[in-house]
PDB file of N, CA and C in Angstrom:
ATOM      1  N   UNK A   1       8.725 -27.625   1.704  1.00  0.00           N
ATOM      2  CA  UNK A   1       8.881 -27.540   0.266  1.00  0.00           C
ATOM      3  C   UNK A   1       7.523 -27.390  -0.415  1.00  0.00           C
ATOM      4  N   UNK A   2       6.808 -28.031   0.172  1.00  0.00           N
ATOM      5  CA  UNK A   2       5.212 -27.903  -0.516  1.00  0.00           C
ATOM      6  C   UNK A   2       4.888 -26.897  -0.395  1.00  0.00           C
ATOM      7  N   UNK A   3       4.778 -25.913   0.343  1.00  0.00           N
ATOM      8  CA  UNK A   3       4.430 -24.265   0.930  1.00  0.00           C
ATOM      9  C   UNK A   3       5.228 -23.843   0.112  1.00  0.00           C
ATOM     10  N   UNK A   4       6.163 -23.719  -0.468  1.00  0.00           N
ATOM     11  CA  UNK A   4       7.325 -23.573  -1.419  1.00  0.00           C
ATOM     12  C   UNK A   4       6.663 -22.833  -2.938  1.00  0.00           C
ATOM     13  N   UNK A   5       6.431 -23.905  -2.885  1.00  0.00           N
ATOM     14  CA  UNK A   5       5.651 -24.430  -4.228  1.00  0.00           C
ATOM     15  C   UNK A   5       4.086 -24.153  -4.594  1.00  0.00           C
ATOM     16  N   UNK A   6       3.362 -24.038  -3.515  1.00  0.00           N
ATOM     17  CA  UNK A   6       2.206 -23.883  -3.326  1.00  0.00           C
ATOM     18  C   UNK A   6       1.953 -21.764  -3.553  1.00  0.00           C
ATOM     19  N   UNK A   7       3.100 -21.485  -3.113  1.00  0.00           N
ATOM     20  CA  UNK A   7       3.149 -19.739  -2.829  1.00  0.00           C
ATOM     21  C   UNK A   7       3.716 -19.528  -4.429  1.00  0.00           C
ATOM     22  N   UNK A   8       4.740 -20.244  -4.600  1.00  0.00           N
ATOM     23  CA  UNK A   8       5.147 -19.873  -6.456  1.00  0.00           C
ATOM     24  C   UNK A   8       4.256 -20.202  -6.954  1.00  0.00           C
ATOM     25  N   UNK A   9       3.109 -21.043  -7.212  1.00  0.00           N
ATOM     26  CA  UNK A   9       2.253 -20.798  -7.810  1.00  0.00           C
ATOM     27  C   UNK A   9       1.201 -20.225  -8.146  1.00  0.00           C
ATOM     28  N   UNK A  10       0.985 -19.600  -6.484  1.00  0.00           N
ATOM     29  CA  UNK A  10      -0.121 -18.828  -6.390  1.00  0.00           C
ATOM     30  C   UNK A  10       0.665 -17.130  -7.102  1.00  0.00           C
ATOM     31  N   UNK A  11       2.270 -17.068  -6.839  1.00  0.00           N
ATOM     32  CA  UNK A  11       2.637 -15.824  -7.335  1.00  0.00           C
ATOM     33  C   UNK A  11       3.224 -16.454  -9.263  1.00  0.00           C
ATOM     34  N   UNK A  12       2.262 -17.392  -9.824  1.00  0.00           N
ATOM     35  CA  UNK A  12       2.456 -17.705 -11.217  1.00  0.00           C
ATOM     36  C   UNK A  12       4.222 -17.642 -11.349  1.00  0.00           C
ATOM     37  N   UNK A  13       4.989 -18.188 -10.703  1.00  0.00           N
ATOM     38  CA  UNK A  13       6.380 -18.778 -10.617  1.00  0.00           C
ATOM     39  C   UNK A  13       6.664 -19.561 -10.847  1.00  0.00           C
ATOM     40  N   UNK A  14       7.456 -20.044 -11.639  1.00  0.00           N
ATOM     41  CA  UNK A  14       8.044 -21.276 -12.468  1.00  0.00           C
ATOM     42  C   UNK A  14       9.195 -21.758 -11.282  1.00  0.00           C
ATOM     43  N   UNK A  15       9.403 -22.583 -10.398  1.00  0.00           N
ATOM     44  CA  UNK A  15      10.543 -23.014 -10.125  1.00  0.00           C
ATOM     45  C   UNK A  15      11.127 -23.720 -10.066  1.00  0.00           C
ATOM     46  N   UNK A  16      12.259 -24.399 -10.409  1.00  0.00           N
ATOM     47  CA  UNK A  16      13.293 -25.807 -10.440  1.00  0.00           C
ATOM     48  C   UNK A  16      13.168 -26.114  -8.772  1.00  0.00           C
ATOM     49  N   UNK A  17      13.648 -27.350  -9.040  1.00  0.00           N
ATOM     50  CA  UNK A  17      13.913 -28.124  -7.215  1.00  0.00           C
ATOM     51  C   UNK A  17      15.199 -27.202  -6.856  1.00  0.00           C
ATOM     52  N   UNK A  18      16.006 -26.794  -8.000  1.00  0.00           N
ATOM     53  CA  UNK A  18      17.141 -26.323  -6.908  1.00  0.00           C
ATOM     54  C   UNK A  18      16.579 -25.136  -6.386  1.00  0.00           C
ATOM     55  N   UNK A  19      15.554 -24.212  -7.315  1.00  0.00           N
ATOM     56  CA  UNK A  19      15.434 -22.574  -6.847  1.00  0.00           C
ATOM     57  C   UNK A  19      14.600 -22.766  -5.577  1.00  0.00           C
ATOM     58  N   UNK A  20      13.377 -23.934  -5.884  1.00  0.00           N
ATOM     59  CA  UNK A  20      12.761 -23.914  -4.603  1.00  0.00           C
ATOM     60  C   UNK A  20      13.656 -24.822  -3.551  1.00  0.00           C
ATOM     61  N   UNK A  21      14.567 -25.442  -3.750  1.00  0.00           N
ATOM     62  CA  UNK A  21      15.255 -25.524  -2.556  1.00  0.00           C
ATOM     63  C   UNK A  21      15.914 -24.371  -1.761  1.00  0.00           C
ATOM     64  N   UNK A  22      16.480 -23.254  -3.075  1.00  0.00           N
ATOM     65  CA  UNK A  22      17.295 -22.686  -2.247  1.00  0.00           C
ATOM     66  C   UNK A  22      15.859 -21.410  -1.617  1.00  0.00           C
ATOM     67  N   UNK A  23      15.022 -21.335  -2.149  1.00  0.00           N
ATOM     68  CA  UNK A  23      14.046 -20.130  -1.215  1.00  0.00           C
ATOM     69  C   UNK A  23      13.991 -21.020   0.007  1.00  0.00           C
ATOM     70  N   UNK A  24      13.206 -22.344  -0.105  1.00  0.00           N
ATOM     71  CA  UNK A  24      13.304 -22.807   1.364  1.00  0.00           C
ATOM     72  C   UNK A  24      14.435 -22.712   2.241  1.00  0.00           C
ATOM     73  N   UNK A  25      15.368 -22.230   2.024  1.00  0.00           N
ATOM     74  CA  UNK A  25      16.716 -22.644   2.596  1.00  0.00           C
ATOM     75  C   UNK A  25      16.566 -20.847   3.260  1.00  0.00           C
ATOM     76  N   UNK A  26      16.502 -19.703   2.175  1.00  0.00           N
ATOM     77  CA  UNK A  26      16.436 -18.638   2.732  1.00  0.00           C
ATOM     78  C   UNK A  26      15.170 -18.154   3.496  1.00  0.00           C
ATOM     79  N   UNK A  27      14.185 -19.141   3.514  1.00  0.00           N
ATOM     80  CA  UNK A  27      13.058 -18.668   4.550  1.00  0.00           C
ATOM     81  C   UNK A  27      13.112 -19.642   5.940  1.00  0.00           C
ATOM     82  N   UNK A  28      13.822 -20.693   5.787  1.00  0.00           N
ATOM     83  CA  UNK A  28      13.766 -20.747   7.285  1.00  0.00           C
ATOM     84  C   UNK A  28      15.195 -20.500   8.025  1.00  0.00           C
ATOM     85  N   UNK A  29      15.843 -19.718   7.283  1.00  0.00           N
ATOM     86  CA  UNK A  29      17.440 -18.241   7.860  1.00  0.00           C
ATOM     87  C   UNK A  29      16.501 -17.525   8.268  1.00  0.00           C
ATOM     88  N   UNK A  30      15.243 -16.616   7.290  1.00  0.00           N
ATOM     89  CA  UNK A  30      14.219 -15.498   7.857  1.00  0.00           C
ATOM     90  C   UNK A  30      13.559 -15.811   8.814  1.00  0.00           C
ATOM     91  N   UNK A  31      13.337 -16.922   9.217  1.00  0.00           N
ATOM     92  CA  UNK A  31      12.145 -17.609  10.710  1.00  0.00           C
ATOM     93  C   UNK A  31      13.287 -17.601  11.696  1.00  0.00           C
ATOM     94  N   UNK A  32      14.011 -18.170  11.359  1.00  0.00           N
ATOM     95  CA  UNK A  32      15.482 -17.897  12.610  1.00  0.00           C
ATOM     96  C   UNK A  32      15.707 -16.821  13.077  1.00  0.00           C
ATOM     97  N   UNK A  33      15.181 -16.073  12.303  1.00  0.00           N
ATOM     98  CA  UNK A  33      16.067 -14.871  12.690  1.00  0.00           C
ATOM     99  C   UNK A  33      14.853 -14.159  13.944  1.00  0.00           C
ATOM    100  N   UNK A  34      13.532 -14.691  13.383  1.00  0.00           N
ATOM    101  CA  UNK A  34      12.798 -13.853  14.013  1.00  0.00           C
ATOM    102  C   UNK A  34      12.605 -14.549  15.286  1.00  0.00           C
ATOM    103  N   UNK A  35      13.276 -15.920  15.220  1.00  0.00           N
ATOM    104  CA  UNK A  35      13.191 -16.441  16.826  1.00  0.00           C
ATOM    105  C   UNK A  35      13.630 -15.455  17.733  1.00  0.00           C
ATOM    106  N   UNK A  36      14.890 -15.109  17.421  1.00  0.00           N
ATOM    107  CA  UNK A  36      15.569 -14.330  18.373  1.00  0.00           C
ATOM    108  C   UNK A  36      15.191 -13.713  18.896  1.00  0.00           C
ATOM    109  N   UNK A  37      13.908 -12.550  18.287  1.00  0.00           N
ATOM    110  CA  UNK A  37      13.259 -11.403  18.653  1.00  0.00           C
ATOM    111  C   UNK A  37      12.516 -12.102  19.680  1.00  0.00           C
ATOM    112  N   UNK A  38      11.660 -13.825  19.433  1.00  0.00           N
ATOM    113  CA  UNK A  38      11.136 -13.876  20.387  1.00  0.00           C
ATOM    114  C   UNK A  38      11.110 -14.240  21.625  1.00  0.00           C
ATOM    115  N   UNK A  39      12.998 -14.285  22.010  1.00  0.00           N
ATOM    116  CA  UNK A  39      13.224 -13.978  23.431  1.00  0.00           C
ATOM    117  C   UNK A  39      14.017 -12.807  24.133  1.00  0.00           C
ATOM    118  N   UNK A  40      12.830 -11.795  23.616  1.00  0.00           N
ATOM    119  CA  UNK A  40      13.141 -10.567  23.812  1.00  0.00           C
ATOM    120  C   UNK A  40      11.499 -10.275  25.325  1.00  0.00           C
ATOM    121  N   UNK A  41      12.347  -9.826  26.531  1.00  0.00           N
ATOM    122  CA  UNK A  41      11.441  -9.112  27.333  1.00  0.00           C
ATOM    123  C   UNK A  41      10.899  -8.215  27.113  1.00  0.00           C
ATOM    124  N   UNK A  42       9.122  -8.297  26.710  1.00  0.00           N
ATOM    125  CA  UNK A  42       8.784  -7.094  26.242  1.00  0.00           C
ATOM    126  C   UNK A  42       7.703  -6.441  26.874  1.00  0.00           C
ATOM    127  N   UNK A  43       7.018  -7.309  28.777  1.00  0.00           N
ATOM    128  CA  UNK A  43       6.191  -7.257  29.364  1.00  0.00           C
ATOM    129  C   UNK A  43       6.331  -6.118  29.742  1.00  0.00           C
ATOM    130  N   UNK A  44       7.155  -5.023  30.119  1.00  0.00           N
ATOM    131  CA  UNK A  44       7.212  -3.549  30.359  1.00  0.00           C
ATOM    132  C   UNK A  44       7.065  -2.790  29.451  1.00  0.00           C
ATOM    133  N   UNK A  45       6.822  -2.750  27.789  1.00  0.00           N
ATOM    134  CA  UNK A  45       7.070  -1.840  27.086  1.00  0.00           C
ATOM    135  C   UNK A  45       5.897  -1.813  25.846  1.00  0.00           C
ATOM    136  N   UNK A  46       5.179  -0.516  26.398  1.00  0.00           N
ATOM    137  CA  UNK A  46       4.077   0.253  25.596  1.00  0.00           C
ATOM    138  C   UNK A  46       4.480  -0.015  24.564  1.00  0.00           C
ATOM    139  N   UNK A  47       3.212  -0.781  23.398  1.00  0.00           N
ATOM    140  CA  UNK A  47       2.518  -1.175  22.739  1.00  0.00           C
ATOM    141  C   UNK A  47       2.967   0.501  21.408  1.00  0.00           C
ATOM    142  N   UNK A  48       3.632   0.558  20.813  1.00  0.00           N
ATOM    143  CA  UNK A  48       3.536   1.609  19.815  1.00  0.00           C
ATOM    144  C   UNK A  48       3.705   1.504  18.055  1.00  0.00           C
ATOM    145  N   UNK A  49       3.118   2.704  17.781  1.00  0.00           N
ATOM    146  CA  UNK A  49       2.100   2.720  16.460  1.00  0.00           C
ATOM    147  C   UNK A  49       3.127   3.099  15.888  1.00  0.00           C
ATOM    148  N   UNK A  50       4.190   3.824  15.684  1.00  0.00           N
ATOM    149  CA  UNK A  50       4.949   4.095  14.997  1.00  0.00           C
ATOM    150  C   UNK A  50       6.376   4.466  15.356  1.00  0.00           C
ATOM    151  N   UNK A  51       7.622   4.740  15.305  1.00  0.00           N
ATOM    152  CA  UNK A  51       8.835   4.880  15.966  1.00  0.00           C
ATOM    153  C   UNK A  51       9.227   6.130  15.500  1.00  0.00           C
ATOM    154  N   UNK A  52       8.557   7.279  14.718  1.00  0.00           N
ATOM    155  CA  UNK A  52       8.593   8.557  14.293  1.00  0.00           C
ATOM    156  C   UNK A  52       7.801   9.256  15.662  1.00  0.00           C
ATOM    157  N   UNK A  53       8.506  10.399  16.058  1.00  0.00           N
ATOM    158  CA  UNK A  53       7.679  11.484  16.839  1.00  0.00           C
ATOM    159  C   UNK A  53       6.706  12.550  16.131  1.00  0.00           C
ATOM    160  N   UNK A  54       5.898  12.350  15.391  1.00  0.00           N
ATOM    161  CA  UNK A  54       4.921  12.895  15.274  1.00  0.00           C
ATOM    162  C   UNK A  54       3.653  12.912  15.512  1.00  0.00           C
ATOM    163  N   UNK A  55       2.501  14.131  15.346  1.00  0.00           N
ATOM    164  CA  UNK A  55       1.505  14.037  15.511  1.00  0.00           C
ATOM    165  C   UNK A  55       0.477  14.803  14.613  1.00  0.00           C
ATOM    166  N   UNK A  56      -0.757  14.142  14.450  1.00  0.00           N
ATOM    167  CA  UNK A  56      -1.623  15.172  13.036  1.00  0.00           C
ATOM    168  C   UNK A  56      -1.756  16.097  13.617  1.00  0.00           C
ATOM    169  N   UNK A  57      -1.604  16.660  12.312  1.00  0.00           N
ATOM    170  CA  UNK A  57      -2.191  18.441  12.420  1.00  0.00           C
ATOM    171  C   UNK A  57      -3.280  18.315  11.344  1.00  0.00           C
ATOM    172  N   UNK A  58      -4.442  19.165  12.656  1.00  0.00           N
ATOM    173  CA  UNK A  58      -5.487  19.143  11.982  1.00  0.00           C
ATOM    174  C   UNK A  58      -5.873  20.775  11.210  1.00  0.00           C
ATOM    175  N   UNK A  59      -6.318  21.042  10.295  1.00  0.00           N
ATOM    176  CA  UNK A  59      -6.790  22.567  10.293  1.00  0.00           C
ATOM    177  C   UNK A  59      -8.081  22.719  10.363  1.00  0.00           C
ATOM    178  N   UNK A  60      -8.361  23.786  10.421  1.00  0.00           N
ATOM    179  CA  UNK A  60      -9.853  24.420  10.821  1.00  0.00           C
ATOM    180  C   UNK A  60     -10.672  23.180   9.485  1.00  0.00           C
ATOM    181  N   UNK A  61     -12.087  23.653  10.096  1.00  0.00           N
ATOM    182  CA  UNK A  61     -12.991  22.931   9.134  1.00  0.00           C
ATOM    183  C   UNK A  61     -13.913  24.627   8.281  1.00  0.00           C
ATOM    184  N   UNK A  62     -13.269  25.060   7.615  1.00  0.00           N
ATOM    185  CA  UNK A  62     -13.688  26.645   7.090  1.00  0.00           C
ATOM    186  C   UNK A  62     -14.446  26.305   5.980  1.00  0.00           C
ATOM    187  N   UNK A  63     -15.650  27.024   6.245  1.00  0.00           N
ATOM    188  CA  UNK A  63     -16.693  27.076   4.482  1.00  0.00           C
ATOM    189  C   UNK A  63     -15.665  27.991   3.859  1.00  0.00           C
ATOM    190  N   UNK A  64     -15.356  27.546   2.585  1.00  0.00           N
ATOM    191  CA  UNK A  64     -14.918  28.514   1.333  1.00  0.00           C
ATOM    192  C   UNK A  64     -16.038  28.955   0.372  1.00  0.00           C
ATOM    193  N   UNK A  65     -16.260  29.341  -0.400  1.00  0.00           N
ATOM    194  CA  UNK A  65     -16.928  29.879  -1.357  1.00  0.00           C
ATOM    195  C   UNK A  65     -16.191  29.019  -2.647  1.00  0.00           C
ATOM    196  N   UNK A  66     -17.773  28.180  -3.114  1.00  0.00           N
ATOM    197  CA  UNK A  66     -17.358  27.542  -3.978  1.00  0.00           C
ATOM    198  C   UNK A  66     -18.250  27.561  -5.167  1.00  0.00           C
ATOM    199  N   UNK A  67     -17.681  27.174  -6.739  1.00  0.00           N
ATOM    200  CA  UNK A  67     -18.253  27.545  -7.487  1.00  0.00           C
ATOM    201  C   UNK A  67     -19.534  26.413  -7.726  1.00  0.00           C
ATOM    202  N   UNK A  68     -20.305  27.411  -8.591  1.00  0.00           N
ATOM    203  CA  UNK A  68     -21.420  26.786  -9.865  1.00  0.00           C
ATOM    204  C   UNK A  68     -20.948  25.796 -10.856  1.00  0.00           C
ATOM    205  N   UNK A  69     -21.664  25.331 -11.252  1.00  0.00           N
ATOM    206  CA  UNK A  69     -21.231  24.469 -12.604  1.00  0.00           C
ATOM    207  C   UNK A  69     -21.667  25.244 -13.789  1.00  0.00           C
ATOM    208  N   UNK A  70     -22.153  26.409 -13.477  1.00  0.00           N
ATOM    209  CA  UNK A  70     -21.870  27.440 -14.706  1.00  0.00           C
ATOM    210  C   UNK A  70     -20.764  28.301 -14.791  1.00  0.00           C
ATOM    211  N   UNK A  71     -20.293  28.480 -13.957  1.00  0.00           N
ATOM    212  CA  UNK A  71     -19.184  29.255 -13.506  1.00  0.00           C
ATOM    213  C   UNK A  71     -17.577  29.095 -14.376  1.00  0.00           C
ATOM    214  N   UNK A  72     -17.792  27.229 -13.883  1.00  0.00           N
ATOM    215  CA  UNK A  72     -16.671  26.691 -14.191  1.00  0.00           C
ATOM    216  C   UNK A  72     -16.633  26.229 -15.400  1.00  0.00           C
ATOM    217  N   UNK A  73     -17.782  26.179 -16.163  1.00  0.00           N
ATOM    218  CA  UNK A  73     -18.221  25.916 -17.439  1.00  0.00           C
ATOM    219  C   UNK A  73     -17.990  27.235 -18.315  1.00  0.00           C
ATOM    220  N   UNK A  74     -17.902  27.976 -17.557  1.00  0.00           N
ATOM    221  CA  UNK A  74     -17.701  28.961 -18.206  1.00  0.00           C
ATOM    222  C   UNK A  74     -16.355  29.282 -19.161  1.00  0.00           C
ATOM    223  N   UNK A  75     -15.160  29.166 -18.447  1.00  0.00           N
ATOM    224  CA  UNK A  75     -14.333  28.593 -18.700  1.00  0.00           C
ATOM    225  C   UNK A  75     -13.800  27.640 -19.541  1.00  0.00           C
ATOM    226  N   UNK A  76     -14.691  26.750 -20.382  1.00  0.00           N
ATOM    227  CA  UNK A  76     -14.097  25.388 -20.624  1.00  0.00           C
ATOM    228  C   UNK A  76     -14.300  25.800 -22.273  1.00  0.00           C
ATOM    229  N   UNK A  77     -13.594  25.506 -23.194  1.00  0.00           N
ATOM    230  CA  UNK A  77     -13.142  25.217 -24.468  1.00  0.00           C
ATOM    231  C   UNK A  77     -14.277  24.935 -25.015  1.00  0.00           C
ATOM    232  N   UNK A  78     -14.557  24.212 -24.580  1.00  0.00           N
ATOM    233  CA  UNK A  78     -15.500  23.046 -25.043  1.00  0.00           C
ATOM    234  C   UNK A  78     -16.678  22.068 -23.775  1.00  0.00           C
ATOM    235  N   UNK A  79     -17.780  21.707 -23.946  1.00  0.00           N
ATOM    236  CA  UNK A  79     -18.830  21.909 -23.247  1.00  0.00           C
ATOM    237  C   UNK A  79     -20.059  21.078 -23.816  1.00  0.00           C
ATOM    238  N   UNK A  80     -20.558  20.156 -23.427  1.00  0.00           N
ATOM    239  CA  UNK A  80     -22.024  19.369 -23.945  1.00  0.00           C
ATOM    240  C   UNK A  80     -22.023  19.201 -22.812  1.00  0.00           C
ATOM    241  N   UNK A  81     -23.616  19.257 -22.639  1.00  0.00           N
ATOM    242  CA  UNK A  81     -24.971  19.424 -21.844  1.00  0.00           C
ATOM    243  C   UNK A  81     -24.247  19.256 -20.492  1.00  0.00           C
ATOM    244  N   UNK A  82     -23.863  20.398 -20.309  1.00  0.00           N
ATOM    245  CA  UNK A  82     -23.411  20.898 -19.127  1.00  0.00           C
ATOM    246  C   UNK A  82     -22.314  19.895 -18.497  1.00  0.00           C
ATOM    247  N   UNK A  83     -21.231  19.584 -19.335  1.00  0.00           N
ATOM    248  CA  UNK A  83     -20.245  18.637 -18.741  1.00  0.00           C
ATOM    249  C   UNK A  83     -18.948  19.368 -19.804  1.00  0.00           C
ATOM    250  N   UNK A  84     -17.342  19.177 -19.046  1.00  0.00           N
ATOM    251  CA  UNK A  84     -16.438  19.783 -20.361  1.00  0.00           C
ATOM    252  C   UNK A  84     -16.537  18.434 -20.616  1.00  0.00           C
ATOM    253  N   UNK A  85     -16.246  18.623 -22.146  1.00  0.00           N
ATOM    254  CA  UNK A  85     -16.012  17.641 -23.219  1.00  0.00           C
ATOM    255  C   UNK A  85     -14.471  17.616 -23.650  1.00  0.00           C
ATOM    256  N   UNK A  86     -14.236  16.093 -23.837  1.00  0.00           N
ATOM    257  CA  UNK A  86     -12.618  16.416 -23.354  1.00  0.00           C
ATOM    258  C   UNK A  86     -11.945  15.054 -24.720  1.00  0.00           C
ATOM    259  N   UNK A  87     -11.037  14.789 -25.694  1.00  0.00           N
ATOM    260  CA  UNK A  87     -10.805  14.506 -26.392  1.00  0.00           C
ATOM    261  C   UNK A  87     -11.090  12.645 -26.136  1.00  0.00           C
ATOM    262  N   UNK A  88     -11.770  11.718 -26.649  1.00  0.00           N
ATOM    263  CA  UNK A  88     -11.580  10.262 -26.665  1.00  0.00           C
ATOM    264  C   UNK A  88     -10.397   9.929 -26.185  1.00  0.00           C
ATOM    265  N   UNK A  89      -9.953   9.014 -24.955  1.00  0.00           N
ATOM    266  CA  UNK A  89      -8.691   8.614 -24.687  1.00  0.00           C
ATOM    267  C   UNK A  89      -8.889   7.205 -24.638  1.00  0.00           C
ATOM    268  N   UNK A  90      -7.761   6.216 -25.160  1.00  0.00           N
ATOM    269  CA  UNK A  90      -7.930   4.984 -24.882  1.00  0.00           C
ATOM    270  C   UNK A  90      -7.006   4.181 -24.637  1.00  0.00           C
TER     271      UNK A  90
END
């Protein structure tokens, strides 16, 4: 119950004895449950990263041709000392 209480507060949670009774009540159903898993034989079976069959795809590492900052300035509406200037947002 103290761990209870100690975690609602750290997540700024208000709780009655009944609410934190009843989370305690549904977290040690969730620890039960994970007993089970831990009499599961698992000394034969590779260690894996994900249960999807995929793999990265990488692409080339290609120089493009890239612009100036006059270039792209060129372009812009609007422009101080070489930066676009863009409306106050707050």
């Amino acid at each position: 119950m103290d761990d209870i209480k100690k975690y609602a507060a750290m997540a700024k949670l208000i709780l009655s004895d009944a609410e934190t009774t009843k989370v305690a009540e549904l977290c040690q159903a969730l620890f039960k449950s994970f007993d089970a898993l831990a009499d599961i034989d698992t000394e034969q079976v590779e260690p894996m990263y994900t249960v999807l069959n995929t793999q990265n795809t990488f692409r080339e590492d290609v120089v493009v041709k890239s612009y100036s900052r006059d270039e792209l300035l060129a372009y812009a509406p609007v422009k101080q000392d070489g930066y676009f200037q863009v409306p106050k947002t707050i």
